[in-house]
Protein backbone atom coordinates (compact mmCIF):
# COMPACT_ATOMS: atom_id res chain seq x y z
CA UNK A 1 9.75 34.72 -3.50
CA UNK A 2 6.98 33.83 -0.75
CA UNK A 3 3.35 34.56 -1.41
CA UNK A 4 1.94 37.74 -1.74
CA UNK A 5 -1.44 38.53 -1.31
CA UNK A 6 -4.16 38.30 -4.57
CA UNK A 7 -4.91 41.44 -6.30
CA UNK A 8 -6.88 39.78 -8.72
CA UNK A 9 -8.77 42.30 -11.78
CA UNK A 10 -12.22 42.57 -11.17
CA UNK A 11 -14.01 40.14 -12.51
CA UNK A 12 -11.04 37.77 -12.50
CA UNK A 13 -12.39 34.29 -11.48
CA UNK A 14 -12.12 33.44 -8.25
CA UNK A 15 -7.84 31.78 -7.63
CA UNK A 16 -7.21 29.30 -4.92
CA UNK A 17 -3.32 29.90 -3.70
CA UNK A 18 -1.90 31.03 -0.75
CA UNK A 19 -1.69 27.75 1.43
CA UNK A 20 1.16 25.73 2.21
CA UNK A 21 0.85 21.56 2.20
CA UNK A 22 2.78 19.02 4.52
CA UNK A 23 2.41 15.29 3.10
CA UNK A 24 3.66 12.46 5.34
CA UNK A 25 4.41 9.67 2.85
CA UNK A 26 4.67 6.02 4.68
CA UNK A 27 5.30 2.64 2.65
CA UNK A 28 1.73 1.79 2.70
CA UNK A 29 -0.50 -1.31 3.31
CA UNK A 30 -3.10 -3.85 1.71
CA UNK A 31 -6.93 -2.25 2.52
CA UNK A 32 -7.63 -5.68 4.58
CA UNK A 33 -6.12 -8.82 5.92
CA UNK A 34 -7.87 -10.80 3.40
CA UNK A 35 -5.86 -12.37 0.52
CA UNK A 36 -7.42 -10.45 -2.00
CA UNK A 37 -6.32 -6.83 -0.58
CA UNK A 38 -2.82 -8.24 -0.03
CA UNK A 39 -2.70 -9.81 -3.47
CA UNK A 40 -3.93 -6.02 -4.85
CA UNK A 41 -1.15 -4.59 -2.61
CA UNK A 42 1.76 -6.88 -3.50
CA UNK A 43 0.70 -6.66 -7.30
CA UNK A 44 1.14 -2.76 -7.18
CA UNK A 45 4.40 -3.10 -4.42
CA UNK A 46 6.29 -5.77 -6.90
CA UNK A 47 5.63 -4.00 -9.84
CA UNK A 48 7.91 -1.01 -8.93
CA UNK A 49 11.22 -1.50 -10.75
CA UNK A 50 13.01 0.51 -7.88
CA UNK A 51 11.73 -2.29 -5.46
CA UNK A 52 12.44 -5.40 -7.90
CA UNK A 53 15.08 -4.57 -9.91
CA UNK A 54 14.95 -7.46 -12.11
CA UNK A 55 13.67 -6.89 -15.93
CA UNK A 56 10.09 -6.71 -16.30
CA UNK A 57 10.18 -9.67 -18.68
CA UNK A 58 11.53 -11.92 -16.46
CA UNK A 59 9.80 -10.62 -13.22
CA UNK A 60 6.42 -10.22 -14.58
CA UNK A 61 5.86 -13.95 -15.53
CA UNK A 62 6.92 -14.82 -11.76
CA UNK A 63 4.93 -12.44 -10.09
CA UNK A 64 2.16 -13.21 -11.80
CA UNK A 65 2.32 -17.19 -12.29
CA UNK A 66 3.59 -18.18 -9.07
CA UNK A 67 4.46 -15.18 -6.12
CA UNK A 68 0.75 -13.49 -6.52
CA UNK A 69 -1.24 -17.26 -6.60
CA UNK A 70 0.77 -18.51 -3.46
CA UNK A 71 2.48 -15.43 -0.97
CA UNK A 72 -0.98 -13.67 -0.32
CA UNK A 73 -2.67 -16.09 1.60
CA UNK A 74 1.07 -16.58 4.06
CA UNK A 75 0.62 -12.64 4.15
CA UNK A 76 -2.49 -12.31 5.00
CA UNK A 77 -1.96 -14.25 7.69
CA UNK A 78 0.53 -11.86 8.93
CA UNK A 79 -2.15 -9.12 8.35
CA UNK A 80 -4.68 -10.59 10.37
CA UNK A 81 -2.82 -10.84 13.51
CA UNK A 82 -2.29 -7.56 13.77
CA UNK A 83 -4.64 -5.85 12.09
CA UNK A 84 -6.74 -3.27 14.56
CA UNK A 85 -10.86 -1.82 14.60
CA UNK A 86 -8.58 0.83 13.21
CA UNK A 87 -7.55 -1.27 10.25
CA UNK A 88 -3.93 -1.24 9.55
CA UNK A 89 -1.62 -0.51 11.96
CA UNK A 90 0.99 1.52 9.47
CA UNK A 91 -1.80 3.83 7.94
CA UNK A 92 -2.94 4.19 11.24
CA UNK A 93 -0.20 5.60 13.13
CA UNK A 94 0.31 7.67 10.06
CA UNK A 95 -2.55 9.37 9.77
CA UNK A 96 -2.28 10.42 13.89
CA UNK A 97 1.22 11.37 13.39
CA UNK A 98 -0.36 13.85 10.72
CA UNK A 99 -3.41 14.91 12.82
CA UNK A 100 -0.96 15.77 15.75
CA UNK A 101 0.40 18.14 13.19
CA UNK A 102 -2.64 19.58 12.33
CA UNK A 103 -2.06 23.28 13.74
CA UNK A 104 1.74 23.46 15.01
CA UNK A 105 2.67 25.51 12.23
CA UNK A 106 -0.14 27.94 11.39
CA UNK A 107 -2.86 28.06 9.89
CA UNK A 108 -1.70 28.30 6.35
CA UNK A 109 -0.32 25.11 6.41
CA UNK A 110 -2.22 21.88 5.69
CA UNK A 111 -1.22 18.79 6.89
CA UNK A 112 -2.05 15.30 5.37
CA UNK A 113 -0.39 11.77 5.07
CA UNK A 114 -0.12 9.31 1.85
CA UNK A 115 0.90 5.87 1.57
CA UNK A 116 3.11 4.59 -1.72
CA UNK A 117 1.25 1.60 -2.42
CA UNK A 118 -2.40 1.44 -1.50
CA UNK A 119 -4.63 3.97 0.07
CA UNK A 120 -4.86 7.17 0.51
CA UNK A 121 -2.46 7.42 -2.66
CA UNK A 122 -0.06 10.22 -3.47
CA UNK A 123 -1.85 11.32 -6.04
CA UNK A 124 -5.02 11.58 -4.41
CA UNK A 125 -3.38 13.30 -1.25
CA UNK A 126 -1.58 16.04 -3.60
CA UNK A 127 -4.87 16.71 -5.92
CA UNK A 128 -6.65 17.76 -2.57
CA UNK A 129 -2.93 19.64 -1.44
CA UNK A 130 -3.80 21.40 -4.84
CA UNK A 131 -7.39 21.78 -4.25
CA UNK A 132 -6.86 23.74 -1.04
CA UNK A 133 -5.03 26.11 -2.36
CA UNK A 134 -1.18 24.61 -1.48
CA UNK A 135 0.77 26.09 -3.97
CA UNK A 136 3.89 25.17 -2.31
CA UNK A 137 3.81 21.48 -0.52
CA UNK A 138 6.61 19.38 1.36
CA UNK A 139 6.94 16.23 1.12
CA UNK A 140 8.23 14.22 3.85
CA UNK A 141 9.22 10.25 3.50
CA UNK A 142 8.96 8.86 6.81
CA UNK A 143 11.74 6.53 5.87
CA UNK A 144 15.06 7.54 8.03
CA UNK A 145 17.16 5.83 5.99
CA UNK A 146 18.01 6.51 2.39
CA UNK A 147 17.45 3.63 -0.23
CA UNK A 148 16.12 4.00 -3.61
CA UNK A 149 13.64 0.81 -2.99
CA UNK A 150 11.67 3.26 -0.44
CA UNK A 151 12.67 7.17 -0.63
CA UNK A 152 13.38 7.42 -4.51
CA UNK A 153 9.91 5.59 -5.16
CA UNK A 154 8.12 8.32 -2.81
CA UNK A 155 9.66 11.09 -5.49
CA UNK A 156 9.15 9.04 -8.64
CA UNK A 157 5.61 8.60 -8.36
CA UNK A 158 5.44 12.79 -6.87
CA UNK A 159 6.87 13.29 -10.59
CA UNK A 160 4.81 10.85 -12.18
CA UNK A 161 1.57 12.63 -10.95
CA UNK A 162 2.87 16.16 -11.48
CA UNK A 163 3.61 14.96 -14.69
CA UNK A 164 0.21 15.51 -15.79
CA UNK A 165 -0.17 18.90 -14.01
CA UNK A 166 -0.82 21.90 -15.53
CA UNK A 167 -0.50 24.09 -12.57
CA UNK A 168 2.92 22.41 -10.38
CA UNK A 169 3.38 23.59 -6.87
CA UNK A 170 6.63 24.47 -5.42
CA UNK A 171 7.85 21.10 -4.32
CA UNK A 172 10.69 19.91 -1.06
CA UNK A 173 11.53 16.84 0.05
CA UNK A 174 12.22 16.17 3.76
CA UNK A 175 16.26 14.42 3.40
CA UNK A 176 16.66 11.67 4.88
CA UNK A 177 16.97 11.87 8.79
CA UNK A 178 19.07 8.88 10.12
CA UNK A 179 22.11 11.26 11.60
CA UNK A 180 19.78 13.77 12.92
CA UNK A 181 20.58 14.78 16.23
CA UNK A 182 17.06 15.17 17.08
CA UNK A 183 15.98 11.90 15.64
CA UNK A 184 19.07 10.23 17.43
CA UNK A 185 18.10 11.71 20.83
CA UNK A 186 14.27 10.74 20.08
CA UNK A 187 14.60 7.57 20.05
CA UNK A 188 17.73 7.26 22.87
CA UNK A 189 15.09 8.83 25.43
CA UNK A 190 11.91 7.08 24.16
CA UNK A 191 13.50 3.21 23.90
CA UNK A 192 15.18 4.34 27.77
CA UNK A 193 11.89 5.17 28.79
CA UNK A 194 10.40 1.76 27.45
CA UNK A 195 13.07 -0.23 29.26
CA UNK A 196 13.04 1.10 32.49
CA UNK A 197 8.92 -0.08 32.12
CA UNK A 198 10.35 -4.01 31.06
CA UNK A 199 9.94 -6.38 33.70
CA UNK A 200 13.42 -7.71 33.49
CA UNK A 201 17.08 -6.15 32.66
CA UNK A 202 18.40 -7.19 28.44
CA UNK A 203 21.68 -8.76 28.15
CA UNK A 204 21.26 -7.97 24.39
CA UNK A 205 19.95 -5.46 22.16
CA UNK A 206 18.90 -6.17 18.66
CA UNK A 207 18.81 -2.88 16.61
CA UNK A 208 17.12 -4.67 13.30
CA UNK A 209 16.60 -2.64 10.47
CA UNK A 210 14.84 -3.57 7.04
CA UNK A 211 16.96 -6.11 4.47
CA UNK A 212 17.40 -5.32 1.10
CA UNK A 213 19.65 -7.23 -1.17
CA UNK A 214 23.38 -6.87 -1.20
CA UNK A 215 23.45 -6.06 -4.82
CA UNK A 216 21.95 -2.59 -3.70
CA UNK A 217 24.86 -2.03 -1.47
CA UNK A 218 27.03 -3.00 -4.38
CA UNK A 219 25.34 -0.96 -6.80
CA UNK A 220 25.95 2.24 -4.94
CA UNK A 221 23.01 2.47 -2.75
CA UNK A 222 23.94 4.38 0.80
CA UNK A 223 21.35 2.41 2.66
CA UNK A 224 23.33 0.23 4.18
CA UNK A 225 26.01 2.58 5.35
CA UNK A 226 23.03 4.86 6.56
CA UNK A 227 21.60 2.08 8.69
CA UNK A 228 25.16 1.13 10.34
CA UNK A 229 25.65 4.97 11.07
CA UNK A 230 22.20 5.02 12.64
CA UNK A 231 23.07 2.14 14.64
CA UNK A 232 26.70 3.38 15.99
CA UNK A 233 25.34 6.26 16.80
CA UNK A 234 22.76 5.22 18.61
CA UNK A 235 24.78 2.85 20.48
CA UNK A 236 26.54 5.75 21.88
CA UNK A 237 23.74 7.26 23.21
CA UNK A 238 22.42 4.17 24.71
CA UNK A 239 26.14 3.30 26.11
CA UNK A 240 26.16 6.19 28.62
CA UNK A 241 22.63 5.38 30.43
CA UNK A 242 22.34 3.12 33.15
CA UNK A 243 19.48 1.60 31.81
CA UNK A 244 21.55 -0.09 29.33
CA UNK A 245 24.81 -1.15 31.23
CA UNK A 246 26.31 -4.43 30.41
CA UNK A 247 23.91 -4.32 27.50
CA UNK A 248 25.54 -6.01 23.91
CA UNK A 249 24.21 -4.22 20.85
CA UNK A 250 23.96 -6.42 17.46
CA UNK A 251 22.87 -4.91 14.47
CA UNK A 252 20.70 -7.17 12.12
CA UNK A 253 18.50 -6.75 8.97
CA UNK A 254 15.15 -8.49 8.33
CA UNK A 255 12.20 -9.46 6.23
CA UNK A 256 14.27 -11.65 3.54
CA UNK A 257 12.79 -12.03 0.26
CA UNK A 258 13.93 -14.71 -3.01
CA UNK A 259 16.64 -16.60 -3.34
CA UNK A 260 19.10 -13.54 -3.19
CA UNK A 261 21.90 -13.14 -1.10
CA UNK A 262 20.39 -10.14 1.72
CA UNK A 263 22.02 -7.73 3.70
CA UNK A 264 23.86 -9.85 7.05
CA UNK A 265 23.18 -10.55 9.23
CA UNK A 266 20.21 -11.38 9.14
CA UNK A 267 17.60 -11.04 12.44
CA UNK A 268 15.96 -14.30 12.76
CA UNK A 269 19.16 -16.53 12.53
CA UNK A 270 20.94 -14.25 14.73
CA UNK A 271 17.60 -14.34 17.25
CA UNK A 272 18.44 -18.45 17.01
CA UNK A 273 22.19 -18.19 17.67
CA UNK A 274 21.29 -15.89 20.61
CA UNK A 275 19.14 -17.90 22.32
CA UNK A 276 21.28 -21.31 21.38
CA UNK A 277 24.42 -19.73 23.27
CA UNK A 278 22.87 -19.29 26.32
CA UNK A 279 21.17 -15.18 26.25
CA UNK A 280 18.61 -15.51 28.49
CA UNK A 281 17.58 -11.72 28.08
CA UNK A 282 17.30 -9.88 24.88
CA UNK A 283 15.20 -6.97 23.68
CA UNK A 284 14.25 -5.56 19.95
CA UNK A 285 14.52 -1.99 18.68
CA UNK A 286 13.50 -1.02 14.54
CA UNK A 287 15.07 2.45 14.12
CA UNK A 288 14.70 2.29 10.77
CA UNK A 289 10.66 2.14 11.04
CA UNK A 290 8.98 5.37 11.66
CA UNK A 291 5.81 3.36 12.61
CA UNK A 292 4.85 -0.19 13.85
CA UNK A 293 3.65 -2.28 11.00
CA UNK A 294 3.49 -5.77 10.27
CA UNK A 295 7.33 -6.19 10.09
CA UNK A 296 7.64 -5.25 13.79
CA UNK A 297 4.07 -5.69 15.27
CA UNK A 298 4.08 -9.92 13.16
CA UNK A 299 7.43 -10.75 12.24
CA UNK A 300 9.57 -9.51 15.12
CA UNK A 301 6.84 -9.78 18.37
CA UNK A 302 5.28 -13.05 17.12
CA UNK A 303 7.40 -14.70 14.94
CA UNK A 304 10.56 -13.37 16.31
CA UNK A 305 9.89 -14.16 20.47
CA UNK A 306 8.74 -17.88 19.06
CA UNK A 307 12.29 -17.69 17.18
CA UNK A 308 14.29 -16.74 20.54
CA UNK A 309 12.19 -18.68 22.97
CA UNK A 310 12.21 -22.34 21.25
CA UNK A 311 15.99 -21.42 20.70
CA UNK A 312 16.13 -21.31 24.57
CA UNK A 313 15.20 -17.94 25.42
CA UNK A 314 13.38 -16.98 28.07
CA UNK A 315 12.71 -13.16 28.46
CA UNK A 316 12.40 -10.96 25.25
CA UNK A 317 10.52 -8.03 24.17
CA UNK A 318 10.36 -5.83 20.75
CA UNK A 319 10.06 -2.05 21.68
CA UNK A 320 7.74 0.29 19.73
CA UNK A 321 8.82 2.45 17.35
CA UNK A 322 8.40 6.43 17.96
CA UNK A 323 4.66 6.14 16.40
CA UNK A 324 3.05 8.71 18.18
CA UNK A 325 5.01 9.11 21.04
CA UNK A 326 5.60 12.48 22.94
CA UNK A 327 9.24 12.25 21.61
CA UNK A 328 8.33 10.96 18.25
CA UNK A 329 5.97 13.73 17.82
CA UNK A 330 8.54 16.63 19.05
CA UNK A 331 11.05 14.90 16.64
CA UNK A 332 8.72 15.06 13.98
CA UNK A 333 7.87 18.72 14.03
CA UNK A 334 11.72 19.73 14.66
CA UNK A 335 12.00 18.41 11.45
CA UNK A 336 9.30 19.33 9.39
CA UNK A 337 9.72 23.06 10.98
CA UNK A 338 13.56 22.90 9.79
CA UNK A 339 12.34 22.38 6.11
CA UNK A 340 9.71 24.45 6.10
CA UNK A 341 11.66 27.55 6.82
CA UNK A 342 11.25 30.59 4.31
CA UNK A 343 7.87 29.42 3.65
CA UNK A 344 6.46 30.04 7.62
């Protein structure tokens, strides 16, 4: 049933209702570069059993003793080459992909953005959802790809925090997105666009997505599937414009972590063996990022061009993700319009 207005008794305290809430959720990011806001970040990230899925009496003890006392300061690092007068990149683009919302779909509907670990917090972004009045909120994981390391953690800790509600709103979930036609065709016209602005012509095109290990895959998790689908299907898109004739695709994962075997192959070894057999050319894309962040912006432009180049590499760029492009932003309200529908 959709709202109906308040006919509240006389006398009746006043009843805030009525309003519907849109919450972007994005993986999230330290507060600073510094190693302190990256070890606060990691402590809360690595703690999440869906991320680490390794017994918390085992894990603790190395998180603790040796990965918190050694990887923040490497991170931070990472952090501080990218970070902006804006602060983090990730919350950044975030929060403007959530202000260009502001408005598109009346004026009942409030639009914010969250991150999963750090700040602003879920629960702090639904309690003022709540606080306006939304008694009926979507929320929408920027994640294109399913995997239970970075969708299912955006609805366990919604639960958790509704968990000590009294008064629940109605509650969707944005699926995930990484067939969607209008995703697809987002990011075929917006990387075309960025290509036709590079300087030279790619003989190869990385599409890297995010590693997790393989015992996810094993364990019944579609991520990987969803990533190669995203991939072929993008591929096809790309195949038919002349931008990207004579281009070879190669899809990689990145961002290895532990001792575990990863998802293959991996990007940096396969930006080596590129540049060791003779590509002179090769470009970057990260479908499965909704928004530059220190995995694309650090470890693929910096890291990953040093990689290439010493490898014997001469041209290479990494393309941006949708962020806040025109196409980006179009995609994004196709979507969130498609779920909201009943309820606007």
């Amino acid at each position: 049933m959709t709202w109906q207005t308040q006919r509240l008794p006389e006398g009746h305290p006043p009843v805030s209702s009525g309003m519907i809430g849109v919450l972007l959720v994005n993986l999230g990011t330290p507060d600073g570069p510094d190693p302190d806001s990256v070890k606060r970040y990691l402590r809360q990230f690595l703690s999440d059993r869906r991320v680490i899925e390794i017994p918390p009496i085992a894990w603790q003890p190395i998180l603790r003793g040796i990965i918190l006392n050694t990887r923040p300061k490497k991170s931070s690092e990472a952090y501080s080459k990218i970070w902006t007068e804006r602060g983090s990149p990730l919350a950044d683009i975030t929060a403007r992909q959530a202000e260009a919302m502001v408005g598109r779909f009346g004026e009942k509907v409030v639009v914010d953005y969250a991150m999963r670990y750090g700040k602003p917090s879920i629960e702090a972004r639904l309690t003022g959802l709540m606080e306006q009045g939304c008694d009926r909120i979507l929320i929408a994981p920027m994640y294109p790809q399913y995997c239970a390391a970075t969708t299912a953690t955006v609805f366990d800790e919604v639960a958790r925090v509704l968990g000590d509600m009294r008064w629940q709103p109605a509650l969707r979930f944005v699926p995930p997105y990484h067939d969607d036609p209008a995703y697809l065709a987002a990011l075929a016209d917006d990387l075309t666009r960025q290509v036709q602005g590079l300087s030279f012509s790619p003989e190869v095109m990385l599409l890297s997505f995010h590693g997790m290990p393989l015992r996810t895959l094993e364990k019944g998790d579609p991520y990987y599937c969803q990533c190669m689908k995203t991939a072929r299907l993008l591929r096809e898109r790309l195949a038919e414009r002349p931008e990207f004739a004579g281009v070879r695709f190669e899809t990689t994962f990145q961002s290895r972590f532990g001792p575990a075997r990863w998802l293959e192959p991996s990007t940096d070894t396969t930006l080596i063996a590129e540049g060791e057999k003779g590509t002179k050319r090769l470009i970057v894309a990260a479908p499965g990022f909704s928004a530059d962040c220190v995995e694309t912006l650090e470890e693929l432009a910096i890291e990953g061009r040093e990689e290439f180049c010493e490898a014997g590499g001469e041209d290479f760029a990494v393309l941006d993700c949708l962020n806040t492009s025109s196409d980006g932003l179009a995609m994004i309200e196709t979507m969130l319009r498609r779920e909201l529908s009943g309820w606007i």
